[in-house]
Protein backbone atom coordinates (compact mmCIF):
# COMPACT_ATOMS: atom_id res chain seq x y z
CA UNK A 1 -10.47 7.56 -157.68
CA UNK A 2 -9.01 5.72 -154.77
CA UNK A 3 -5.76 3.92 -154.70
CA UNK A 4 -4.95 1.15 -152.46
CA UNK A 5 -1.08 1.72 -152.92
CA UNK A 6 1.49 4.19 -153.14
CA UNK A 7 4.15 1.87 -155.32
CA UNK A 8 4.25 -0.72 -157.99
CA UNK A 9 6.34 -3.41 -157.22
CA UNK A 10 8.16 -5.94 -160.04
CA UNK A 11 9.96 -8.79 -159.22
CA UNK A 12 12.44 -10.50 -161.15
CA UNK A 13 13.67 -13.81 -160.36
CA UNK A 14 16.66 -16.63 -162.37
CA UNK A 15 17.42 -19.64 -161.09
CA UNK A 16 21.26 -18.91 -162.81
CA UNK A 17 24.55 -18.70 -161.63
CA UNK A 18 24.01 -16.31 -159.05
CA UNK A 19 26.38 -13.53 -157.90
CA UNK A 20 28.80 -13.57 -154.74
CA UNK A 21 27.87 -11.84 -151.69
CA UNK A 22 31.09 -9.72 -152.07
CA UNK A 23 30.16 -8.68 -155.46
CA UNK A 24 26.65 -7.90 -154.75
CA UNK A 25 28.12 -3.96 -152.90
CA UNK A 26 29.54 -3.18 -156.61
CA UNK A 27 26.86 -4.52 -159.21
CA UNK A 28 25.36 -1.05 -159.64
CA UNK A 29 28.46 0.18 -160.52
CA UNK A 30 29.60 1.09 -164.18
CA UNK A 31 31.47 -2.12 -166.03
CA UNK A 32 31.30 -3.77 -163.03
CA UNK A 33 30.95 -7.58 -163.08
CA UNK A 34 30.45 -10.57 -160.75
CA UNK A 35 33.72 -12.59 -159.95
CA UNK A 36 32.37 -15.39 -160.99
CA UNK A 37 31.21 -14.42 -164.95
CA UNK A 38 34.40 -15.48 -166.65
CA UNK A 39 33.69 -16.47 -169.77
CA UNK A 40 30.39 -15.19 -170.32
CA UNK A 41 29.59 -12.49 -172.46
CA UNK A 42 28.42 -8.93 -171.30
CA UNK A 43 29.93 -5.42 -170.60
CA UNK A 44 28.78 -4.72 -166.74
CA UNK A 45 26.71 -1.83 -167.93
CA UNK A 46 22.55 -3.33 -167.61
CA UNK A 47 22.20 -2.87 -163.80
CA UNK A 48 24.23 0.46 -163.70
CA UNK A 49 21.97 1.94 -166.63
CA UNK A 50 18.58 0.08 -164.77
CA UNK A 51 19.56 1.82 -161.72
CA UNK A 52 19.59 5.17 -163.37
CA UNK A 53 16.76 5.01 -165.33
CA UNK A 54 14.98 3.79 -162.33
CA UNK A 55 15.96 6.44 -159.74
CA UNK A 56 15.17 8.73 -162.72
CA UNK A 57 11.92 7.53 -162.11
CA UNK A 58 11.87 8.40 -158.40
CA UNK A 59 12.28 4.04 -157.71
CA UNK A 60 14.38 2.11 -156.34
CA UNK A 61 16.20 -1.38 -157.36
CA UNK A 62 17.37 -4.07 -154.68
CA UNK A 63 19.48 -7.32 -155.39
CA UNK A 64 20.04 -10.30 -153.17
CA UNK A 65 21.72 -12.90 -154.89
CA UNK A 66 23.59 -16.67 -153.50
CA UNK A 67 25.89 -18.71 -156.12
CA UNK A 68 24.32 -21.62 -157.85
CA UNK A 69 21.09 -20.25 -156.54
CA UNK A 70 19.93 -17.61 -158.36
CA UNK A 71 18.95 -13.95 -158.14
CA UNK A 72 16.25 -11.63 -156.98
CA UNK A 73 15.84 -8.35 -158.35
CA UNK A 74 13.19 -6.36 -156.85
CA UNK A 75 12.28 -2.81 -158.45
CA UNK A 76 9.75 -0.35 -156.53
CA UNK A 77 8.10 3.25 -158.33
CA UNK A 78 5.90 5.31 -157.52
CA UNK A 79 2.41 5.20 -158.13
CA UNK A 80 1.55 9.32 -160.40
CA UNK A 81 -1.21 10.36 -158.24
C-alpha cells in the first residue's frame, strides 16, 4: 500500500474569546490559564494533558490565538507505517 502522507493533520478552530499573545508561551503549562478567563469556569489542566497525550503519540500541538477573535489549534501525528 502506498501512502501519500507521512502525518494526519486536525484542526480546531472557535470563534471565542481568544487568548492574549502573552499568555499563549504558558498555555501548555499545568493550571495555567489565560489572563483574560476571569470568571469562567475551568482548572488550566485540558491543553497541558492534550499536549502529553499527544507527544505520547510522537505529535505535536500548535496554538495561535488573538482576543475577541478566536483560536486555532492545530494537532499533527504520525501516520503507523
Amino acid at each position: 500500500m502506498k501512502r501519500e502522507f507521512s502525518c494526519a493533520l486536525l484542526t480546531i478552530k472557535d470563534h471565542g474569546i481568544g487568548i492574549p499573545k502573552e499568555d499563549l508561551k504558558n498555555v501548555f503549562e499545568r493550571f495555567q490559564r489565560a489572563s483574560n478567563t476571569k470568571g469562567i469556569t475551568g482548572t488550566g489542566l485540558g491543553l497541558f494533558i492534550s499536549k502529553i497525550i499527544i507527544e505520547k503519540h510522537k505529535g505535536q500541538i500548535e496554538i495561535d490565538s488573538e482576543v475577541n477573535k478566536g483560536t486555532i489549534v492545530q494537532i499533527s501525528l504520525d501516520i503507523i507505517k
